[in-house]
N, C-alpha and C. Protein backbone atom coordinates (compact mmCIF):
# COMPACT_ATOMS: atom_id res chain seq x y z
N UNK A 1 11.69 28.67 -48.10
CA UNK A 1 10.70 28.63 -47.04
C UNK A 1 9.32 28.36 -47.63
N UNK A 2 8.59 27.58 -46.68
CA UNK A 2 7.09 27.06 -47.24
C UNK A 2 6.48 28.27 -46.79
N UNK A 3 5.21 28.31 -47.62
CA UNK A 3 4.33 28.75 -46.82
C UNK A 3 2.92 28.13 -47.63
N UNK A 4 2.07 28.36 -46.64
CA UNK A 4 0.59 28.21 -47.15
C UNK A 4 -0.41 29.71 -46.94
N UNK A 5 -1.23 29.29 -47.71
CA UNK A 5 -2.61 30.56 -47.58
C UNK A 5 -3.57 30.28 -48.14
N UNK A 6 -4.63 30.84 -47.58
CA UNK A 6 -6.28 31.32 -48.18
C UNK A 6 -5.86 31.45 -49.89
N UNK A 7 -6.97 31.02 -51.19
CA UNK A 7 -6.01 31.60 -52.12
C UNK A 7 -6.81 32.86 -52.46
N UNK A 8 -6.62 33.52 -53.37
CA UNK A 8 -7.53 34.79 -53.73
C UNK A 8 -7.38 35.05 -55.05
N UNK A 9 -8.46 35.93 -55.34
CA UNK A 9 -8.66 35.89 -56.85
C UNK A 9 -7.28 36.37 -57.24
N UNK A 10 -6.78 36.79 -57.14
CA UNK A 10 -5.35 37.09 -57.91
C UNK A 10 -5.10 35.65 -58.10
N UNK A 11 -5.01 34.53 -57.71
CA UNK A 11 -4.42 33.05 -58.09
C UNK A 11 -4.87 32.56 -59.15
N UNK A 12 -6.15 33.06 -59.48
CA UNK A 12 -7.02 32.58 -60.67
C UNK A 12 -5.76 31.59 -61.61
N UNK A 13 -5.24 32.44 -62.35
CA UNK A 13 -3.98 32.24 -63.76
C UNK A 13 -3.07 30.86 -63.34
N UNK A 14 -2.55 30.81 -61.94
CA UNK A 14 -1.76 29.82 -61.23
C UNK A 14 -3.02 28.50 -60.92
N UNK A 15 -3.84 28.98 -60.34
CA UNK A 15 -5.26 27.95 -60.05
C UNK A 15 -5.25 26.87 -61.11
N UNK A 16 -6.00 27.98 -61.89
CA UNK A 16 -6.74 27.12 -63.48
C UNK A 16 -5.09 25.79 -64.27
N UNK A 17 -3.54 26.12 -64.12
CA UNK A 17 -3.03 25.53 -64.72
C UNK A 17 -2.93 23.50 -64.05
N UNK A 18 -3.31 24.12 -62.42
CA UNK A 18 -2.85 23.01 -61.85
C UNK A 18 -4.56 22.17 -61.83
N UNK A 19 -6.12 22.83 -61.66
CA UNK A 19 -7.30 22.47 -61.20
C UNK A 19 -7.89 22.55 -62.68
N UNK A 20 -8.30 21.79 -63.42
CA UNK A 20 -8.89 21.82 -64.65
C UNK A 20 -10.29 21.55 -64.52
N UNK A 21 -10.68 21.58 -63.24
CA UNK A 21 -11.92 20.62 -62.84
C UNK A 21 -13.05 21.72 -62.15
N UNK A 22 -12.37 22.31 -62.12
CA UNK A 22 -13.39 23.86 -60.97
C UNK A 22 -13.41 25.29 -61.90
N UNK A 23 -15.55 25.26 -61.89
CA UNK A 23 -15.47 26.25 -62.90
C UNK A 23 -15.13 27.84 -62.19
N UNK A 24 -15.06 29.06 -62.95
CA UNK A 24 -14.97 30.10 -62.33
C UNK A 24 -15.91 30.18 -61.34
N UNK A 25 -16.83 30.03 -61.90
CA UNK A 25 -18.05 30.50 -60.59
C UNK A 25 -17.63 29.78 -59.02
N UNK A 26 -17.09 28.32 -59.16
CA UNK A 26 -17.23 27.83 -58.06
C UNK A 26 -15.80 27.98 -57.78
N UNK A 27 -14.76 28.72 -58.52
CA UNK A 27 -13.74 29.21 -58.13
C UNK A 27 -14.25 30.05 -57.44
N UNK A 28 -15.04 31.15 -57.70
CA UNK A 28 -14.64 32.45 -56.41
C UNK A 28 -15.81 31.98 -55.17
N UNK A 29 -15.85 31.20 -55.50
CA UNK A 29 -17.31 30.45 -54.04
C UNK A 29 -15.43 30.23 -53.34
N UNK A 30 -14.57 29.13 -53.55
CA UNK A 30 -13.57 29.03 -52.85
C UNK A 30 -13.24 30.04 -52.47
N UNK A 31 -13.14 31.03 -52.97
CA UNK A 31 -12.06 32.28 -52.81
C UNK A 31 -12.73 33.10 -51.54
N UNK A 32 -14.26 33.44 -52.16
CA UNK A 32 -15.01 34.38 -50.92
C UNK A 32 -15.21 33.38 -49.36
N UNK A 33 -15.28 32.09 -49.59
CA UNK A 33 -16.15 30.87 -48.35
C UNK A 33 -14.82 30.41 -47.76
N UNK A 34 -12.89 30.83 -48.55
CA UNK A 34 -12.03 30.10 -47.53
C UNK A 34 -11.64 29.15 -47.95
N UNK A 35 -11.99 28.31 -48.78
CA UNK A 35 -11.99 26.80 -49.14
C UNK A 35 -11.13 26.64 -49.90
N UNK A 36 -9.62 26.90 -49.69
CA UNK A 36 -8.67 26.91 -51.04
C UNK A 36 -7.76 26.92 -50.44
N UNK A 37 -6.72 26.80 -50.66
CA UNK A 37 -5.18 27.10 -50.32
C UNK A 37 -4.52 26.57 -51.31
N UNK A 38 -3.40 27.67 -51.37
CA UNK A 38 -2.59 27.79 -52.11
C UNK A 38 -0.58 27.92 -50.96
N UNK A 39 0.09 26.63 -51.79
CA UNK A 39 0.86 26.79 -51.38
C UNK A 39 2.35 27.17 -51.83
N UNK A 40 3.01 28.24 -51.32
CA UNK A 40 4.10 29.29 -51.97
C UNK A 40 5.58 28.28 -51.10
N UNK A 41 6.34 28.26 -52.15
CA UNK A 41 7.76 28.16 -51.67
C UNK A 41 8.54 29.07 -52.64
N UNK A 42 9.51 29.70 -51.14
CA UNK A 42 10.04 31.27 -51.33
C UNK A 42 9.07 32.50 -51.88
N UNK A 43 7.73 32.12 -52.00
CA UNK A 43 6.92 33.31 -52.72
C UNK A 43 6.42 32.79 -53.94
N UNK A 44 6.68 31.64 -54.41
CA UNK A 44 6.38 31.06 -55.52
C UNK A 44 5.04 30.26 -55.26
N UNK A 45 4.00 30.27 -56.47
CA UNK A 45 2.83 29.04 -56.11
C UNK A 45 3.35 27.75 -56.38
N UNK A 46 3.01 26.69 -55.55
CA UNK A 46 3.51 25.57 -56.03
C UNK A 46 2.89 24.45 -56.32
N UNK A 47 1.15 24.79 -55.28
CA UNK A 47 0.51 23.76 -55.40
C UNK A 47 -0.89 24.43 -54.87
N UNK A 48 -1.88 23.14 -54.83
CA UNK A 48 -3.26 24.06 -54.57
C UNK A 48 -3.63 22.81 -54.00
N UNK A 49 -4.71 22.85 -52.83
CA UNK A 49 -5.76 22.86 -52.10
C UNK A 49 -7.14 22.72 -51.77
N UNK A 50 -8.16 22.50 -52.16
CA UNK A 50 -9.59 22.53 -52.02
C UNK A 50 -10.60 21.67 -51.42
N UNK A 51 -11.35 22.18 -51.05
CA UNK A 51 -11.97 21.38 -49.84
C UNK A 51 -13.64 21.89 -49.92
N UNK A 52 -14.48 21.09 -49.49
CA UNK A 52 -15.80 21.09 -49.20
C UNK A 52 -16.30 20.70 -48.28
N UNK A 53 -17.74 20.82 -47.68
CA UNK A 53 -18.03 20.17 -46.45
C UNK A 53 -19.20 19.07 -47.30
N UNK A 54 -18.79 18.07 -45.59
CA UNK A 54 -19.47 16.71 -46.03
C UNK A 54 -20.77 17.04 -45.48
N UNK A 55 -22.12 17.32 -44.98
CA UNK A 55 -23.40 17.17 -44.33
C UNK A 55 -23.01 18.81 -43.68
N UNK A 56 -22.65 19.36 -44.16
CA UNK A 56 -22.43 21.24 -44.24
C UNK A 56 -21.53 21.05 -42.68
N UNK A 57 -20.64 20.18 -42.10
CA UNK A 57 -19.70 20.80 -41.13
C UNK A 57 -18.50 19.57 -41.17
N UNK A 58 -17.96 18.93 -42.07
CA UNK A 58 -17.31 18.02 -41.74
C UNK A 58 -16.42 18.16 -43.43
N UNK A 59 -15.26 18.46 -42.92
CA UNK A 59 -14.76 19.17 -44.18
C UNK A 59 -13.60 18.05 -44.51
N UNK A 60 -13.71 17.87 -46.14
CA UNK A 60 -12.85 16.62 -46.97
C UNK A 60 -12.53 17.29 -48.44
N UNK A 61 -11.55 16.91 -48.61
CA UNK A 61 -10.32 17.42 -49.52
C UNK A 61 -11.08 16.81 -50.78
N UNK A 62 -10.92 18.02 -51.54
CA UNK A 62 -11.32 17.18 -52.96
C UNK A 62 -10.56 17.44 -54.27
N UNK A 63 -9.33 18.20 -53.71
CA UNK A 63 -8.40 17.73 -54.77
C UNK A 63 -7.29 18.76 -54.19
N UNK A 64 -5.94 17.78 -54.61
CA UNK A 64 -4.56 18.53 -53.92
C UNK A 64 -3.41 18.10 -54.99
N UNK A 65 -3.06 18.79 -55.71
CA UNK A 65 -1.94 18.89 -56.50
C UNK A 65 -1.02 19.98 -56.61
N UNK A 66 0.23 19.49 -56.67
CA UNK A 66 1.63 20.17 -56.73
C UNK A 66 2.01 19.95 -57.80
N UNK A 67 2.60 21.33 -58.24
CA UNK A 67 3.16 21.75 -59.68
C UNK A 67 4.04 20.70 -60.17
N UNK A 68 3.86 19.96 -61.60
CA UNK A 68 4.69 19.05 -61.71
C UNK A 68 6.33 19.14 -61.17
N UNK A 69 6.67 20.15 -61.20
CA UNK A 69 8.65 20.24 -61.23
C UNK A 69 8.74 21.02 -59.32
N UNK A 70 7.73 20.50 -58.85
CA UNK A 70 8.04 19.91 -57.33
C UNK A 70 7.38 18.89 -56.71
N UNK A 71 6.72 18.03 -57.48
CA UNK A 71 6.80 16.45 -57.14
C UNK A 71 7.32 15.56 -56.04
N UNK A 72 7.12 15.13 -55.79
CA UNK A 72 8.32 14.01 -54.86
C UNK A 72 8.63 14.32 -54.16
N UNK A 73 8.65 15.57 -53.46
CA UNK A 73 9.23 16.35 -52.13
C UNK A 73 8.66 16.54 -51.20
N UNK A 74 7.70 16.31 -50.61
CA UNK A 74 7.14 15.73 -49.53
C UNK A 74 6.36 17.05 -49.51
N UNK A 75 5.96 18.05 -50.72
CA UNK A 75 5.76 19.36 -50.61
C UNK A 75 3.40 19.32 -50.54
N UNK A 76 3.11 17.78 -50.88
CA UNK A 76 1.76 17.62 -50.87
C UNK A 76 2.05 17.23 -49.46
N UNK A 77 2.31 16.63 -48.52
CA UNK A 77 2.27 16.28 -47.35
C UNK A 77 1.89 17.45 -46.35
N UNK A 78 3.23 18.20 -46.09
CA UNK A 78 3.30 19.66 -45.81
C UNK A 78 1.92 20.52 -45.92
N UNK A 79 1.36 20.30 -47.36
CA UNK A 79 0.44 20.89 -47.75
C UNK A 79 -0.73 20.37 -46.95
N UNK A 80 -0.95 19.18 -46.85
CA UNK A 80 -2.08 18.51 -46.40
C UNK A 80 -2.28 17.99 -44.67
N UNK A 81 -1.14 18.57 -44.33
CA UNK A 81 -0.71 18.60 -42.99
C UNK A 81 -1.27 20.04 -42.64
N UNK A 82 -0.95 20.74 -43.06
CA UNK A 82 -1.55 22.25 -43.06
C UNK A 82 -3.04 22.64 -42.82
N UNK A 83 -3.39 22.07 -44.01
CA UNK A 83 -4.79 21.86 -43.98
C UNK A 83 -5.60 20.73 -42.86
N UNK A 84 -4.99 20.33 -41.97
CA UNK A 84 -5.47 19.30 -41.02
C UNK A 84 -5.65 20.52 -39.50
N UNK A 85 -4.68 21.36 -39.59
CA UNK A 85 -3.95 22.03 -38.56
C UNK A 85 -4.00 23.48 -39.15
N UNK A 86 -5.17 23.78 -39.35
CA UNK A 86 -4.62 25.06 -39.85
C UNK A 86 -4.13 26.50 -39.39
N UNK A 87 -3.55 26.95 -40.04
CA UNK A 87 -3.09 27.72 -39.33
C UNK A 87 -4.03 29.06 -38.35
C-alpha cells in the first residue's frame, strides 16, 4: 500500500540519501512550512517531494525522486499526482 505525507524531522537520514541539494537549515524550513512529502510503500520511505512558491502563492515542484530500486513503477507519478490533489 502507498502512502504519502508531510515529511518530518525524523526523515532527515532517508531525506539527505535521496536530496543532496537541500541544506539542513532549509530542510527544517520544509519540515516546519509543509513543503515536503515523503512517500511510504507498506511503511517504507521510497521517495521525496519538495516544493516552493512561485511570487509567494503559486506552488512548483523543485525536485521529486524515488529511491533507485523503485524506479519505473509509476511510483513518481502517484507521487506527483498527490501533490497536485492533496490530500
Amino acid at each position: 500500500m502507498l502512502k504519502v505525507r508531510y515529511v518530518s524531522k525524523e526523515d532527515a537520514s532517508f531525506w539527505f540519501k535521496l536530496d543532496k541539494h537541500l541544506t539542513k537549515e532549509e530542510y527544517n524550513k520544509k519540515v516546519d512550512d509543509k513543503r515536503g512529502y515523503v512517500l511510504l510503500k507498506e511503511d517504507i520511505p521510497i521517495g521525496v517531494l519538495r516544493y516552493n512558491l512561485f511570487w509567494d502563492n503559486i506552488p512548483f515542484c523543485t525536485l521529486i525522486y524515488i529511491d533507485l530500486n523503485y524506479q519505473h513503477n509509476g511510483y513518481g507519478k502517484y507521487l506527483m499526482e498527490n501533490w497536485e490533489s492533496p490530500f
